[in-house]
C-alpha atoms as a PDB file:
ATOM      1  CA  UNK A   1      85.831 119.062 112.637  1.00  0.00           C
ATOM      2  CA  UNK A   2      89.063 118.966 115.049  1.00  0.00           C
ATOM      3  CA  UNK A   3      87.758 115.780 116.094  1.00  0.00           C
ATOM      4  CA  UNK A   4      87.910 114.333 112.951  1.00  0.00           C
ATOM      5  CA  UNK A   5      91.309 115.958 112.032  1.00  0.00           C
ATOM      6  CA  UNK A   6      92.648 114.222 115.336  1.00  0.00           C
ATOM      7  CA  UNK A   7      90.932 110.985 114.494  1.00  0.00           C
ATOM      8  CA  UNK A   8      92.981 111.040 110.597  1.00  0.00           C
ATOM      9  CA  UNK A   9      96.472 111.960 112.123  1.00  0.00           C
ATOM     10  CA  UNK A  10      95.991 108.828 115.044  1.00  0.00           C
ATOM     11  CA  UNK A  11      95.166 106.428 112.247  1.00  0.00           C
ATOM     12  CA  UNK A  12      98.388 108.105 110.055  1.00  0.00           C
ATOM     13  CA  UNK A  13     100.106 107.587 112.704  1.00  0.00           C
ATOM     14  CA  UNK A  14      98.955 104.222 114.040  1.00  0.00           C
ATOM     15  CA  UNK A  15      98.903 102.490 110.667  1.00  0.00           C
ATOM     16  CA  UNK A  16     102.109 103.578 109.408  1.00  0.00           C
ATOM     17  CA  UNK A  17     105.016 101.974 108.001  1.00  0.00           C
ATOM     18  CA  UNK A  18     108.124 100.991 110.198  1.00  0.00           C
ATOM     19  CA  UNK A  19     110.530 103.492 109.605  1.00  0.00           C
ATOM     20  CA  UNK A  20     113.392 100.736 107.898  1.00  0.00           C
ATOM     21  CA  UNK A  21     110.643 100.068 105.312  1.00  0.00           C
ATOM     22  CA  UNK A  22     110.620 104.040 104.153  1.00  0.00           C
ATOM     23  CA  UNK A  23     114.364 103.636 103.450  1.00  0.00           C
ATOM     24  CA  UNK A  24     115.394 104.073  99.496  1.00  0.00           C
ATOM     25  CA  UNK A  25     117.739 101.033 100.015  1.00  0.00           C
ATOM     26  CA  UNK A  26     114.899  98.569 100.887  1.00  0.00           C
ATOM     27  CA  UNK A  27     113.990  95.788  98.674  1.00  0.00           C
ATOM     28  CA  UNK A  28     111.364  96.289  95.559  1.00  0.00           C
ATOM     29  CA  UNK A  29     108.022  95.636  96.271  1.00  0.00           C
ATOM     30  CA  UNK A  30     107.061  92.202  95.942  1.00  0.00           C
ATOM     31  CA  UNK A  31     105.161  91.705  92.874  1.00  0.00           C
ATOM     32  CA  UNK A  32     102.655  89.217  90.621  1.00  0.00           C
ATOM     33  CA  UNK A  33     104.883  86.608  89.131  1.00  0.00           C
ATOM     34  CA  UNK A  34     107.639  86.684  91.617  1.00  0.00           C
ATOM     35  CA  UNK A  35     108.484  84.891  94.493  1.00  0.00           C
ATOM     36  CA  UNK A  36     107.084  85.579  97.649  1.00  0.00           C
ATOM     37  CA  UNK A  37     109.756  86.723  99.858  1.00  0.00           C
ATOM     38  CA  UNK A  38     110.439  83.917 102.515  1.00  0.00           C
ATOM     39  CA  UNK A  39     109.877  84.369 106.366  1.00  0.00           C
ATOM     40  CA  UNK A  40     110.112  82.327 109.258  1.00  0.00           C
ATOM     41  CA  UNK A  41     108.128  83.572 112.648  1.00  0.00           C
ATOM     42  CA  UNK A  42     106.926  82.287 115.538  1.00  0.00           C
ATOM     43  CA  UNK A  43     103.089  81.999 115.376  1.00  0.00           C
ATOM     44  CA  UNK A  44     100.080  82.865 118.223  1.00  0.00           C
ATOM     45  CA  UNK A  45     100.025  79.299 119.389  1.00  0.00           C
ATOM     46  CA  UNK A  46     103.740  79.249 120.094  1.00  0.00           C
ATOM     47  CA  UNK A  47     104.804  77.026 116.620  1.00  0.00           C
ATOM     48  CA  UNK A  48     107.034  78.874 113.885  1.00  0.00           C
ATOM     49  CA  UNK A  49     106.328  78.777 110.498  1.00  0.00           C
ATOM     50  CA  UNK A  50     108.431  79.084 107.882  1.00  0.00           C
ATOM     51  CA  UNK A  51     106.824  80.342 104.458  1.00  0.00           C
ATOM     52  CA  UNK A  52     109.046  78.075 101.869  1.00  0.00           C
ATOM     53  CA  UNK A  53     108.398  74.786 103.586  1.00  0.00           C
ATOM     54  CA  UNK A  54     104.943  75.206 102.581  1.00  0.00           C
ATOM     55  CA  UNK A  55     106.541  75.143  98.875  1.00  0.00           C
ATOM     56  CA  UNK A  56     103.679  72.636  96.787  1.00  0.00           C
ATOM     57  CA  UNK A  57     100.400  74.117  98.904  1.00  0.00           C
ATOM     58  CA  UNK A  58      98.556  77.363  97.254  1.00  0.00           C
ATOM     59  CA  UNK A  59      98.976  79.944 100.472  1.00  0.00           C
ATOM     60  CA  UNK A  60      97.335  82.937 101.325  1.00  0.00           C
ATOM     61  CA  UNK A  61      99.189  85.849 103.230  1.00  0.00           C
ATOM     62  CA  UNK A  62      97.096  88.227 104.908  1.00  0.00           C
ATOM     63  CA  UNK A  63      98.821  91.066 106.543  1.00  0.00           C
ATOM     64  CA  UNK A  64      96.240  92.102 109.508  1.00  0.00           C
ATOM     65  CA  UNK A  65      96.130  93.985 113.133  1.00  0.00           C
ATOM     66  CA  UNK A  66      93.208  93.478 115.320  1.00  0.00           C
ATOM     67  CA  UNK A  67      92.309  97.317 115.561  1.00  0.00           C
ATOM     68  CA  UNK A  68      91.769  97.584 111.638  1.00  0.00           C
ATOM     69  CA  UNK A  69      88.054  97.473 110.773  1.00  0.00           C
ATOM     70  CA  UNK A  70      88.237  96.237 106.873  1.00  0.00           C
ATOM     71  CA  UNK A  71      90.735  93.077 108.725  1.00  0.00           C
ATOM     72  CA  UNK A  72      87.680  92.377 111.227  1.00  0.00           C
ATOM     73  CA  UNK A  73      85.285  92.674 108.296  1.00  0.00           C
ATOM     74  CA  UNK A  74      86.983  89.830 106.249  1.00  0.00           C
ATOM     75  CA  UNK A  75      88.351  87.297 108.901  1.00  0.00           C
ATOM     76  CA  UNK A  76      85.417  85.638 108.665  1.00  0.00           C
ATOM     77  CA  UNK A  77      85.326  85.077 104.937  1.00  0.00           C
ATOM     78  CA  UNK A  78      89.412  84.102 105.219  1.00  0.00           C
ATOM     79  CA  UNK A  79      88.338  81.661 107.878  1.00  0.00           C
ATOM     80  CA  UNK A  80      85.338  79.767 105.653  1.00  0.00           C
ATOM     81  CA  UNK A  81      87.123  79.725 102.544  1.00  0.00           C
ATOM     82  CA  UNK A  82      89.802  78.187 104.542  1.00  0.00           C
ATOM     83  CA  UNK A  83      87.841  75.549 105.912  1.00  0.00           C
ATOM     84  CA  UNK A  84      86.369  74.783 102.646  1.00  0.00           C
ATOM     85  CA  UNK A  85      89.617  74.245 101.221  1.00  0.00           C
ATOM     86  CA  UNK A  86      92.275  73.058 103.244  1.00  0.00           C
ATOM     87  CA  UNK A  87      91.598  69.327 102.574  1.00  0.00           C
ATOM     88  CA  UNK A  88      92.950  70.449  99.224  1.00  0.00           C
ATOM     89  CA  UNK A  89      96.066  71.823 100.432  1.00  0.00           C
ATOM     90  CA  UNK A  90      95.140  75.340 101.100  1.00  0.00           C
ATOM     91  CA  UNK A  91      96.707  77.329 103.665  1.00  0.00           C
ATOM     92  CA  UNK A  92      96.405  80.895 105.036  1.00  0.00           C
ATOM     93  CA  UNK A  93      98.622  82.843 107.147  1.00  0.00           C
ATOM     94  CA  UNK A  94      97.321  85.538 108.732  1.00  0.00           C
ATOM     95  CA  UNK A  95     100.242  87.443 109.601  1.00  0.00           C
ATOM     96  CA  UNK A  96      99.762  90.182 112.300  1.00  0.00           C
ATOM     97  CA  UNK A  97     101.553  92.786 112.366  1.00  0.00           C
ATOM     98  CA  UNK A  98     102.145  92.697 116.257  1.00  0.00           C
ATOM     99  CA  UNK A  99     104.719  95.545 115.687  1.00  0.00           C
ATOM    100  CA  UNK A 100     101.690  97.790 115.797  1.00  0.00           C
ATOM    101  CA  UNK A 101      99.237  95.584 117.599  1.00  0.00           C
ATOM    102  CA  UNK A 102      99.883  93.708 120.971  1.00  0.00           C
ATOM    103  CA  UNK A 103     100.014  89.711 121.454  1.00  0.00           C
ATOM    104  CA  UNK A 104      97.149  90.272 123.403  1.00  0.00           C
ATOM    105  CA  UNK A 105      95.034  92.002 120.751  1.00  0.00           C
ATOM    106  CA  UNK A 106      95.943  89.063 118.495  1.00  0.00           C
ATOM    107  CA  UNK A 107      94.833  86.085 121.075  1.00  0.00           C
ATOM    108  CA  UNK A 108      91.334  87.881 121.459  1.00  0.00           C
ATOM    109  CA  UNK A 109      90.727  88.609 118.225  1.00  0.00           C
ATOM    110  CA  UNK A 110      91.232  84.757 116.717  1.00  0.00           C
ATOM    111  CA  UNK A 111      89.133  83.750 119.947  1.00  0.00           C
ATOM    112  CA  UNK A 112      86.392  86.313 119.301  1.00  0.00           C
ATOM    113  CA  UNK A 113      86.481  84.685 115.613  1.00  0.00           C
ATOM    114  CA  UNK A 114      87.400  81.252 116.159  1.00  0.00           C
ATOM    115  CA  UNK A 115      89.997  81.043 113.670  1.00  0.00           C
ATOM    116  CA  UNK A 116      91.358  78.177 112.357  1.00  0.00           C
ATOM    117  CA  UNK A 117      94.397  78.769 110.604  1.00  0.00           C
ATOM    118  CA  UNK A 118      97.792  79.882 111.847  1.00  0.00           C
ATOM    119  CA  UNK A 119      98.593  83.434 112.931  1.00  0.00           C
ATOM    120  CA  UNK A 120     102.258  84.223 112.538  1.00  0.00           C
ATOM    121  CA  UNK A 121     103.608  87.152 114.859  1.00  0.00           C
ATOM    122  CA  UNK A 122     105.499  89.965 113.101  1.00  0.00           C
ATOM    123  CA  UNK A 123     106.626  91.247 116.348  1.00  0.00           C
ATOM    124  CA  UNK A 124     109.476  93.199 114.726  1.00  0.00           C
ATOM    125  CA  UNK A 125     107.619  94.620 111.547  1.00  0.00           C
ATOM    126  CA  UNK A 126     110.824  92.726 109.327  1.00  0.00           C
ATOM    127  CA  UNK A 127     107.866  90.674 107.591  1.00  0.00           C
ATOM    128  CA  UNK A 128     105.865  94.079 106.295  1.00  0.00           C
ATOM    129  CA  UNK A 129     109.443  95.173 105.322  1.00  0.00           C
ATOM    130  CA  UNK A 130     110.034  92.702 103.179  1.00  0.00           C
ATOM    131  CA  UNK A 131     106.252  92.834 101.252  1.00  0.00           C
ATOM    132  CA  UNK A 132     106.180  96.706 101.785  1.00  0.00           C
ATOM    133  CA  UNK A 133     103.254  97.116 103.742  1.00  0.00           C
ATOM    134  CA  UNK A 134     101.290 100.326 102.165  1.00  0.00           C
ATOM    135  CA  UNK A 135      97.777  99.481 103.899  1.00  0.00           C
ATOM    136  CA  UNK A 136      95.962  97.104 106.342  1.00  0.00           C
ATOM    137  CA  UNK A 137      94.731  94.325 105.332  1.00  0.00           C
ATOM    138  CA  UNK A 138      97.092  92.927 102.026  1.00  0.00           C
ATOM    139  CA  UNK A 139      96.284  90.288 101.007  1.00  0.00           C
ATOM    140  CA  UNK A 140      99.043  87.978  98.713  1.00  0.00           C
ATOM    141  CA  UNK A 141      97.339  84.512  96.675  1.00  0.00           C
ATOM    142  CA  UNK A 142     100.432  82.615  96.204  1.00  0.00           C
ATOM    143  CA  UNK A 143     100.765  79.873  93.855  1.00  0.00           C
ATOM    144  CA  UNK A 144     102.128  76.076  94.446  1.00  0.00           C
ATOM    145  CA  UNK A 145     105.598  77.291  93.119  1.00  0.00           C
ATOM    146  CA  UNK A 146     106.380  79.993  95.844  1.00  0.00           C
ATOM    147  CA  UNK A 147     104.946  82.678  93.288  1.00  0.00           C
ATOM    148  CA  UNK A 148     102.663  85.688  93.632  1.00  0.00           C
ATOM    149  CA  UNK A 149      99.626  85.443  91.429  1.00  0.00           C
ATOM    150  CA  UNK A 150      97.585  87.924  93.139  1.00  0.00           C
ATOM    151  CA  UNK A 151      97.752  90.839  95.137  1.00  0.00           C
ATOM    152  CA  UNK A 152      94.796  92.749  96.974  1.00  0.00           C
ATOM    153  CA  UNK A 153      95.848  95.716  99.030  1.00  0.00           C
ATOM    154  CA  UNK A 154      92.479  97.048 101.243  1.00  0.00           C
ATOM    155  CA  UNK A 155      89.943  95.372 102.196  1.00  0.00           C
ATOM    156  CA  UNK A 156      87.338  93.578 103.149  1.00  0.00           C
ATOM    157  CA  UNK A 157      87.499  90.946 100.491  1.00  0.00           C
ATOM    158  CA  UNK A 158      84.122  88.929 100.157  1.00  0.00           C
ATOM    159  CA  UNK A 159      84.332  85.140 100.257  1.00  0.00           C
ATOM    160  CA  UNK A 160      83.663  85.178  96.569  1.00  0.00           C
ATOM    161  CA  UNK A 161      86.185  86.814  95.873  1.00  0.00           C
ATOM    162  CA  UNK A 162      88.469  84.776  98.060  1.00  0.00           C
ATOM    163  CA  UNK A 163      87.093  81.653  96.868  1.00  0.00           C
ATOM    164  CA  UNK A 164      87.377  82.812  93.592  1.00  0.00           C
ATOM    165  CA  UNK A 165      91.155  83.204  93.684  1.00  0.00           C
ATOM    166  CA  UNK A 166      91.772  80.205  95.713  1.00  0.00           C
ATOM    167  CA  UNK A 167      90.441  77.917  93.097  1.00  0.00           C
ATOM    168  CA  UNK A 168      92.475  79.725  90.670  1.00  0.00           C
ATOM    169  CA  UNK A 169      95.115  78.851  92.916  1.00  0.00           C
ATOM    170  CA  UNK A 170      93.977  74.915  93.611  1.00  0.00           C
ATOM    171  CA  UNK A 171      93.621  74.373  89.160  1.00  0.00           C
ATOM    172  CA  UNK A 172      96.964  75.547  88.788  1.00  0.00           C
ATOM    173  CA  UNK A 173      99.653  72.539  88.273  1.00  0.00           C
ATOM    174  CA  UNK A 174     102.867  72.923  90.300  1.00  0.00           C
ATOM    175  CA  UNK A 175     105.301  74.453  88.180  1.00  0.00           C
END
């Protein structure tokens, strides 16, 4: 029983929010039908990103750290709808939260799954400030126009499901 008390307060404590993002003054949560808050980081293969030049491509933001199980669980179902789609102008980035992982942890994990896409580094937790990280993994569809159509907080997402909302995303006509 103390073992599993210990084991709830390291995840609390592990998983939590940076302590900026708990602040009353912070931004609203980002929500369906509004932009996506922009960002610009440096990703694992040393490129930067920046989220609004991808502005005319559905994108999928996946908040992730290597130690969270549901985030191992659905990599691989990111990864193959990914593949399946990026001909079409699909993109994910799987942002990890490095403020609460390590570099390291990152590189092993997209090695261990041989991921395809881009992982930006959110080495200073500003990113899951600005969408108000509650949980690992979230999960934002975002449409051709910069907006949030979807939002799925927890995990693992099946590939249906992704699929599902990624061709949602691909019918759409930029608005």
């Amino acid at each position: 029983m103390i073992g599993v008390i210990v084991l709830g307060i390291a995840w609390i404590l592990a998983s939590r929010i940076p302590a900026p993002v708990a602040d009353a003054s912070a931004p609203s949560s980002p929500q369906v039908g509004f932009a996506a808050p922009d960002f610009t980081l440096d990703t694992l293969d040393g490129g930067t990103i920046t989220l609004f030049e991808l502005r005319g491509q559905p994108v999928l933001i996946n908040l992730w750290a290597s130690w969270c199980p549901p985030c191992r669980a659905e990599m691989p179902a990111l990864d193959e709808v990914y593949r399946k789609y990026r001909d079409e102008g699909f993109v994910v980035l799987a942002v990890n939260t490095t403020y609460q992982d390590s570099i390291d942890g990152a590189r092993d994990f997209a090695r261990a799954y041989d991921l395809s896409f881009p992982i930006p580094l959110d080495r200073d937790g500003a990113v899951s400030q600005r969408y108000r990280l509650q949980a690992l993994p979230t999960s934002y569809f975002v449409g051709r126009d910069g907006v949030i159509r979807d939002i799925v907080i927890g995990g693992p997402m099946s590939e249906a499901l992704i699929a599902s909302k990624v061709e949602g995303l691909l019918a759409e006509e930029d608005r």
